[in-house]
Protein backbone atom coordinates (compact mmCIF):
# COMPACT_ATOMS: atom_id res chain seq x y z
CA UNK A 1 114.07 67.27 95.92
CA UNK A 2 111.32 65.17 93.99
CA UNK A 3 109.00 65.16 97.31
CA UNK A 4 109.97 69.33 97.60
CA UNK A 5 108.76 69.56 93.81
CA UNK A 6 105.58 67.40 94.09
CA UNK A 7 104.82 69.51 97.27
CA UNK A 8 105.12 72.52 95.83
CA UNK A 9 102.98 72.00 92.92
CA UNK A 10 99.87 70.58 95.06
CA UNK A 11 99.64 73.80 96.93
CA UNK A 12 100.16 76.19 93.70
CA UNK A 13 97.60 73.63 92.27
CA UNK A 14 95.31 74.47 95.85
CA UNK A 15 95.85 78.17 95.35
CA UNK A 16 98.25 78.72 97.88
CA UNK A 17 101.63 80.08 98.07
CA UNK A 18 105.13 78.72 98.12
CA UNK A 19 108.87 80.04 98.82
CA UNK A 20 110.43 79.20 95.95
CA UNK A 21 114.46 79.56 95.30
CA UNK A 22 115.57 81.64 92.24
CA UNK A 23 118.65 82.50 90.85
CA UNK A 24 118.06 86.09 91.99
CA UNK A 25 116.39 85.34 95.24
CA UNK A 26 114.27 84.00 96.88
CA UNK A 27 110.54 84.23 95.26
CA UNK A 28 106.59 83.64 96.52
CA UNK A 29 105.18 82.04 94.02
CA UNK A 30 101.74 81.77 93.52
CA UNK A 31 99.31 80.89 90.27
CA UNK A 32 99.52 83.84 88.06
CA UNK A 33 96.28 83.79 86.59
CA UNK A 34 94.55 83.01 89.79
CA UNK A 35 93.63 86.32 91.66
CA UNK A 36 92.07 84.09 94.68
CA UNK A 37 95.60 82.70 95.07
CA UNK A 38 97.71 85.99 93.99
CA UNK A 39 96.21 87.88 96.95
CA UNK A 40 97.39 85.57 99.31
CA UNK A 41 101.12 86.70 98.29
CA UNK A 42 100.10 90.48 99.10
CA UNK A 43 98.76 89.09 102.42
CA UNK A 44 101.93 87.29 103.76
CA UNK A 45 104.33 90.29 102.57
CA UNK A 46 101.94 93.36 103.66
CA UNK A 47 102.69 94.27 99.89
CA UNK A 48 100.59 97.40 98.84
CA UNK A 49 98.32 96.38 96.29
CA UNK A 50 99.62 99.45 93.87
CA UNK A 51 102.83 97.56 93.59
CA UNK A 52 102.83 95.19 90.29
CA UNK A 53 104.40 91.47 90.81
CA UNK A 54 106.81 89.77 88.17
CA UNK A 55 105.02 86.85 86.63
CA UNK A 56 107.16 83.70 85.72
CA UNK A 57 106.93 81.91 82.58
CA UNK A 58 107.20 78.12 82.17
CA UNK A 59 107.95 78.53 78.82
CA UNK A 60 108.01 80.75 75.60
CA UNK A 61 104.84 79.72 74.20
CA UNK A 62 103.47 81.37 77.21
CA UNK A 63 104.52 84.71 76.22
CA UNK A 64 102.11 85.42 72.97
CA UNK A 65 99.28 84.22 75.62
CA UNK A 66 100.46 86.78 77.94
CA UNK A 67 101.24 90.15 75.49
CA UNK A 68 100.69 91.96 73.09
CA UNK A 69 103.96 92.98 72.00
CA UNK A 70 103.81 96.06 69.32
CA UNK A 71 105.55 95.05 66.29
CA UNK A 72 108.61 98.00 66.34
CA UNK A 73 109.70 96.85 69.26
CA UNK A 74 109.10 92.63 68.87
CA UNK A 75 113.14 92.18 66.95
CA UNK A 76 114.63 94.01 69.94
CA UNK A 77 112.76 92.03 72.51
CA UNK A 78 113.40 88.62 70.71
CA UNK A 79 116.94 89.50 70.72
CA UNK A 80 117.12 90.11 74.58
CA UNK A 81 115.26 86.47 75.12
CA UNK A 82 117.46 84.71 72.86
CA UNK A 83 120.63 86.50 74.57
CA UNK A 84 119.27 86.16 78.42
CA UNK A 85 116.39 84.11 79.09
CA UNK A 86 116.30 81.86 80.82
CA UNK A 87 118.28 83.93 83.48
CA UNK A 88 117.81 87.52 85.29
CA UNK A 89 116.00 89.75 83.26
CA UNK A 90 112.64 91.15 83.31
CA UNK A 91 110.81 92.88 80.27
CA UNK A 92 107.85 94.95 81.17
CA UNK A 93 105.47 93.98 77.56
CA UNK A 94 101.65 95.11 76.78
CA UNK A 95 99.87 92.85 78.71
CA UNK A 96 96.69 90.05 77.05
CA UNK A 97 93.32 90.02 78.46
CA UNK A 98 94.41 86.79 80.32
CA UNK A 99 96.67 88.62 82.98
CA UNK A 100 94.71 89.29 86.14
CA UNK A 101 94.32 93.20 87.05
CA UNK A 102 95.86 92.09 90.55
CA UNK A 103 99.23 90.83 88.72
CA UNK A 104 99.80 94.27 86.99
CA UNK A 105 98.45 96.50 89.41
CA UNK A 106 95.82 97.48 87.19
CA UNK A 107 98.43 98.51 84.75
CA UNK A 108 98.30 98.02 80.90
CA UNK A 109 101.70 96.23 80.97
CA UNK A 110 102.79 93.03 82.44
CA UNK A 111 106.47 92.08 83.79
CA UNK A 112 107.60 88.62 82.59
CA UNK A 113 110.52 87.18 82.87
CA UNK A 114 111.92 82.95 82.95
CA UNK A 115 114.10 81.83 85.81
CA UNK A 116 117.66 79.85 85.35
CA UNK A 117 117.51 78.54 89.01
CA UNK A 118 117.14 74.23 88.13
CA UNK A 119 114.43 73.95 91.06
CA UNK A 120 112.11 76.91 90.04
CA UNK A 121 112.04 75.83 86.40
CA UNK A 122 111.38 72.55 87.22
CA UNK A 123 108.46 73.46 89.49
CA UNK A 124 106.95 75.83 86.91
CA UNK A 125 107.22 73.37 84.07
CA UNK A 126 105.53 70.89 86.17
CA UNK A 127 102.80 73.29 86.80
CA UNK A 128 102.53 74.29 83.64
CA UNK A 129 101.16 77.77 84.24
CA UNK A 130 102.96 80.89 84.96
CA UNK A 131 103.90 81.80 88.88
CA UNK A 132 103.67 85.57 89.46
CA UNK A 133 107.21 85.81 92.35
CA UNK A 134 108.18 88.72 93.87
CA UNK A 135 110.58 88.25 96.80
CA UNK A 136 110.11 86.14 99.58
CA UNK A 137 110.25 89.05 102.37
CA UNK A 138 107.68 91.29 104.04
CA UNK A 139 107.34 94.29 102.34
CA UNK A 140 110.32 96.91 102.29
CA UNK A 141 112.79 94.61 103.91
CA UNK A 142 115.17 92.93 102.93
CA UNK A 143 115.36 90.56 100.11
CA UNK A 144 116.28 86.91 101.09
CA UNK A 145 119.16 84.80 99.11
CA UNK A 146 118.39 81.80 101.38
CA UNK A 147 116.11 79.41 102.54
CA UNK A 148 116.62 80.58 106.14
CA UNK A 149 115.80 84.17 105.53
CA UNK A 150 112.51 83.02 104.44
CA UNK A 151 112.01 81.50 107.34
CA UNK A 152 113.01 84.52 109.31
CA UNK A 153 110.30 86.91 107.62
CA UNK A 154 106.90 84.47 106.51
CA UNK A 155 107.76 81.70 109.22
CA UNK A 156 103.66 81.35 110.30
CA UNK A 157 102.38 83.31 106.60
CA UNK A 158 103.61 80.82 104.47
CA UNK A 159 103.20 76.66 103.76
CA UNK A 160 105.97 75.76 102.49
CA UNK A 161 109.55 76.79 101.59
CA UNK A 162 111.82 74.82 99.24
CA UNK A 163 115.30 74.97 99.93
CA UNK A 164 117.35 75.18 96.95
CA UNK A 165 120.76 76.63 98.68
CA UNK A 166 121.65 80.30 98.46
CA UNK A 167 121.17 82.81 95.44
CA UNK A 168 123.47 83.28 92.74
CA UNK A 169 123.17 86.32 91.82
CA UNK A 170 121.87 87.61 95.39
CA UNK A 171 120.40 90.66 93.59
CA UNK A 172 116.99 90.82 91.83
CA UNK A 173 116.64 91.04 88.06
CA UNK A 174 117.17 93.85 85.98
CA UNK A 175 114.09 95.13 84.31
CA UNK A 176 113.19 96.98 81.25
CA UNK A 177 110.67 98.60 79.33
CA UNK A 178 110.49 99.39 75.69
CA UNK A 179 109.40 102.26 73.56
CA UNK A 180 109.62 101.39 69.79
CA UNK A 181 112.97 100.31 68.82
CA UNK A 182 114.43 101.73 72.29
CA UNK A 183 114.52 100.50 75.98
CA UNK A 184 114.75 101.88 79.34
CA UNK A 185 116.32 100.40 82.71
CA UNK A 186 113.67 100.55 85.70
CA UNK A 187 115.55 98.37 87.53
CA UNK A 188 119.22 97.74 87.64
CA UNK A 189 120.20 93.97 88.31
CA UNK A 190 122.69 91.29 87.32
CA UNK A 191 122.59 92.44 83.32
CA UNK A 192 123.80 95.54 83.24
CA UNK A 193 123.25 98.64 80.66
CA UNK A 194 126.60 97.58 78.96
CA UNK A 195 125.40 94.34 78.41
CA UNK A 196 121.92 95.59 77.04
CA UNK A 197 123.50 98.42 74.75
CA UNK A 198 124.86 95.15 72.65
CA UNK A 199 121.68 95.17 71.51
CA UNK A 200 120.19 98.68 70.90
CA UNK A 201 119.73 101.98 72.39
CA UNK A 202 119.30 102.14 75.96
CA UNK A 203 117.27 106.12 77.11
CA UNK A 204 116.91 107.06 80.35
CA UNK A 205 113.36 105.94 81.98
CA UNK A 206 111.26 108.79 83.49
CA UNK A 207 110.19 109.03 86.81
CA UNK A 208 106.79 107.93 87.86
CA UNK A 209 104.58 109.14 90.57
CA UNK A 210 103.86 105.08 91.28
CA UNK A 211 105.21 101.45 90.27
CA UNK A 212 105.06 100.90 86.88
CA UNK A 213 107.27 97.70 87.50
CA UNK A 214 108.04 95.96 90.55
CA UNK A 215 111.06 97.46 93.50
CA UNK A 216 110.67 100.91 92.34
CA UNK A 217 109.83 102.38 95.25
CA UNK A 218 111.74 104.78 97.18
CA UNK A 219 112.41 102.96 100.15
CA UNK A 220 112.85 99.49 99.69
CA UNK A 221 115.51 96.57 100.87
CA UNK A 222 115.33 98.58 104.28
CA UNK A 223 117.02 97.13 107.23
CA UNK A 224 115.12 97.88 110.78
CA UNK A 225 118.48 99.40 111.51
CA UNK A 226 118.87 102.82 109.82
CA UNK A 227 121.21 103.06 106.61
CA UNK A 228 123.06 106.21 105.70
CA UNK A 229 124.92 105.96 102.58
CA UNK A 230 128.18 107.77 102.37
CA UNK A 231 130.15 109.17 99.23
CA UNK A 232 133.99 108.63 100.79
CA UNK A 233 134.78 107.10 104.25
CA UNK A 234 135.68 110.78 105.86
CA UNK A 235 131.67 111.55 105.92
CA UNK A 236 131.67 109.15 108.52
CA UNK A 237 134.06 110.75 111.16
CA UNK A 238 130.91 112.64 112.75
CA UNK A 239 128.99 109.66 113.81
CA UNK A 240 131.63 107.98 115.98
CA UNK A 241 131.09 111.28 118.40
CA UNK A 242 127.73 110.35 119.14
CA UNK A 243 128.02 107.61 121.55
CA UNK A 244 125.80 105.26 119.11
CA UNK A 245 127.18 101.80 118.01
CA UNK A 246 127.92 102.27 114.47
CA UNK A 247 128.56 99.50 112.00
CA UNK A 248 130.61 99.56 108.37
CA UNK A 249 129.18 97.96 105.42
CA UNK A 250 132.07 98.31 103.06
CA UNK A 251 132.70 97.16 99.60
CA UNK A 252 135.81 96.03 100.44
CA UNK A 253 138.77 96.79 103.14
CA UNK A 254 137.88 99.93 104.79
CA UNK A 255 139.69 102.27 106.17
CA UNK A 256 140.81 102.15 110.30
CA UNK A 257 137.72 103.88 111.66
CA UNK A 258 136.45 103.07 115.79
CA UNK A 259 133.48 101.47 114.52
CA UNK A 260 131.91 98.40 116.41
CA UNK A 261 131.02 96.22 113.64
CA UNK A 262 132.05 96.34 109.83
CA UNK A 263 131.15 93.89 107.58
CA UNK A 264 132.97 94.00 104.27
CA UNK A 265 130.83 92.47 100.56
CA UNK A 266 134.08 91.36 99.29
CA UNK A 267 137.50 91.65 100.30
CA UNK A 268 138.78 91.17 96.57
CA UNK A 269 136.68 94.03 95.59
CA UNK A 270 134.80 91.28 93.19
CA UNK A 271 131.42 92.93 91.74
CA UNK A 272 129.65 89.51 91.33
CA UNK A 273 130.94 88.40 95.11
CA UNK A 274 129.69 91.51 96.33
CA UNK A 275 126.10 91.41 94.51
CA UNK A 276 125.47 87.85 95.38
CA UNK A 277 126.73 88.89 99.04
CA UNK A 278 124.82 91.94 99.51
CA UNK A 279 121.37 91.12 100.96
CA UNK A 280 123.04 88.06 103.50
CA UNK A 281 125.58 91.02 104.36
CA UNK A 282 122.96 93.65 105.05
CA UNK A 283 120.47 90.93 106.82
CA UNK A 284 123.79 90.42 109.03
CA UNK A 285 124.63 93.60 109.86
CA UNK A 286 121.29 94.55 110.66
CA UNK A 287 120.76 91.99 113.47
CA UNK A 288 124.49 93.19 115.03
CA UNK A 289 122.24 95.60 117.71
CA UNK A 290 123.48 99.04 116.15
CA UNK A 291 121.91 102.41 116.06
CA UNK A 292 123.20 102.75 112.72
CA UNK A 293 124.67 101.28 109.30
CA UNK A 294 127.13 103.86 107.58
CA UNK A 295 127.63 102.21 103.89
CA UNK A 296 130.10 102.82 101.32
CA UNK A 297 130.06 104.13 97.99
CA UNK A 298 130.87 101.93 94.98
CA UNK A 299 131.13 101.93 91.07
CA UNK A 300 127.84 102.81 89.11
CA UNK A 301 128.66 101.01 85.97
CA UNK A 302 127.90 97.02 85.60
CA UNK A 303 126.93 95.69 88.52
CA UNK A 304 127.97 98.27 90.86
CA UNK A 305 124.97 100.32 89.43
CA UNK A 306 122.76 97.78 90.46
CA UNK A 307 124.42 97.21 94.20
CA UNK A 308 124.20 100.76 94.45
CA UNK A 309 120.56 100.60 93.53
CA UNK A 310 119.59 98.59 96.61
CA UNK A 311 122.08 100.72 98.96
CA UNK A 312 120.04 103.85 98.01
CA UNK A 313 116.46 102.19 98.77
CA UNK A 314 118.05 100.32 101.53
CA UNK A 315 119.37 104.25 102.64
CA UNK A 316 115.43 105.53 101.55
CA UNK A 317 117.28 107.77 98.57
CA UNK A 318 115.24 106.24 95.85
């Protein structure tokens, strides 16, 4: 891994980009502060330039260089770093004048977050600058938990891909936003709102007409295959009429249906075996040669939410 490391850092150092594991998914990382080198990760995922990118901090000193955080709402975010960081959260702050308008979209805010994946940290320490990361996937599709799914969607884009075994979490982060002494959820992920209303109120985030934080857009996660997301199993009956090939993507055991491939998340109906499952099950399913993907409905509290978060993007529901 010490030759994977020193790799990676000479091409972040040359302004490229690299496929980096987290313990989300799979990131491209690229020099943060470097818009030459950030455009490059736009250009390997066909990533709308409207869409703002997570940016990576190597460590906490980096995060007064980065923001400007207002002072009602600094105890509530110091509480959620010393709870969660490093690990899968992302807080959308008031951004310095050293984050590049291509990071945020031209946004006022900025989306930092520190990864608990050994390799990444290592590799942004070393650097010693922050790595803006969204996931390692063209745009829309879905989001890889292994080194091979990079290679599947940038194989010819990209430099270099370090393999650091599958994802943990297999999910991306959760992200939120603050208002004063509140927050909001814009994206659901590993922490969940439980977790987060530990440590102050939690208000429902509006709807915006674009991004304001990274994987907010309606369709997202999308197999090629189409999705249709189902509320209970017996809204499925009329596609096995149609002559199509229809797969399952179940939560856990389904029910006996004529389908011609079903692929279940976890047969113990474990949340954290299902989230960490998800995008290698979907990826899966999708390459089966069906005409279309009926998936299940599951829990929307803890990590169900955020599961069913990526099945409604994955479905184009938003």
């Amino acid at each position: 891994m010490d030759h994977a490391v020193a790799a990676a850092i000479d091409r972040l150092s040359a302004g490229e980009v690299v496929a980096l594991p987290t313990e989300t998914v799979y990131g491209l990382a690229a020099d943060a502060l470097r818009p030459d080198a950030v455009v490059k990760i736009f250009e390997a995922k066909e990533r709308p330039f409207f869409d703002p990118l997570i940016c990576h901090l190597p460590g906490l000193e980096w995060l007064a260089r980065m923001t400007a955080i207002p002072h009602s709402s600094l105890p509530l975010v110091r509480s959620l770093i010393t709870e969660f960081w490093p690990g899968p959260l992302t807080l959308i702050l008031p951004r310095s004048g050293i984050v590049p308008d291509l990071v945020t979209a031209g946004l006022e805010t900025v989306a930092l977050r520190m990864s608990d994946h050994p390799v990444f940290r290592r590799v942004v320490q070393e650097f010693g600058k922050p790595l803006s990361a969204p996931s390692a996937n063209r745009f829309g599709r879905i989001s890889p938990t292994a080194a091979s799914h990079v290679q599947t969607e940038l194989a010819g884009r990209i430099p270099l891909i370090v393999d650091g075994g599958p994802a943990t979490h297999g999910i991306e982060s959760t992200i939120v936003a603050f208002r004063g002494e509140e927050m909001s959820i814009l994206r659901s992920g590993p922490i969940s709102r439980e977790e987060l209303m530990e440590f102050g109120d939690v208000v429902d985030a509006a709807r915006a007409d674009s991004p304001d934080a990274p994987g907010q857009m309606k369709s997202h996660y999308a197999p090629k295959t189409p999705l249709i997301l189902v509320q209970n199993w017996s809204e499925a009956a009329a596609h096995f009429a149609t002559g199509k090939r229809v797969g399952l993507l179940a939560w856990s055991e389904p029910p006996d249906l004529p389908a011609d491939r079903v692929t279940i998340l976890s047969r113990a109906g474990d949340l954290r075996e299902a989230a960490a499952t998800l995008f290698a099950k979907l990826r899966e399913i999708d390459e089966a040669g069906l005409d279309v993907i009926i998936a299940g409905s599951g829990p929307e509290e803890g990590l169900g939410a955020a599961i069913m978060d990526r099945l409604r993007k994955a479905a184009g529901l938003g």
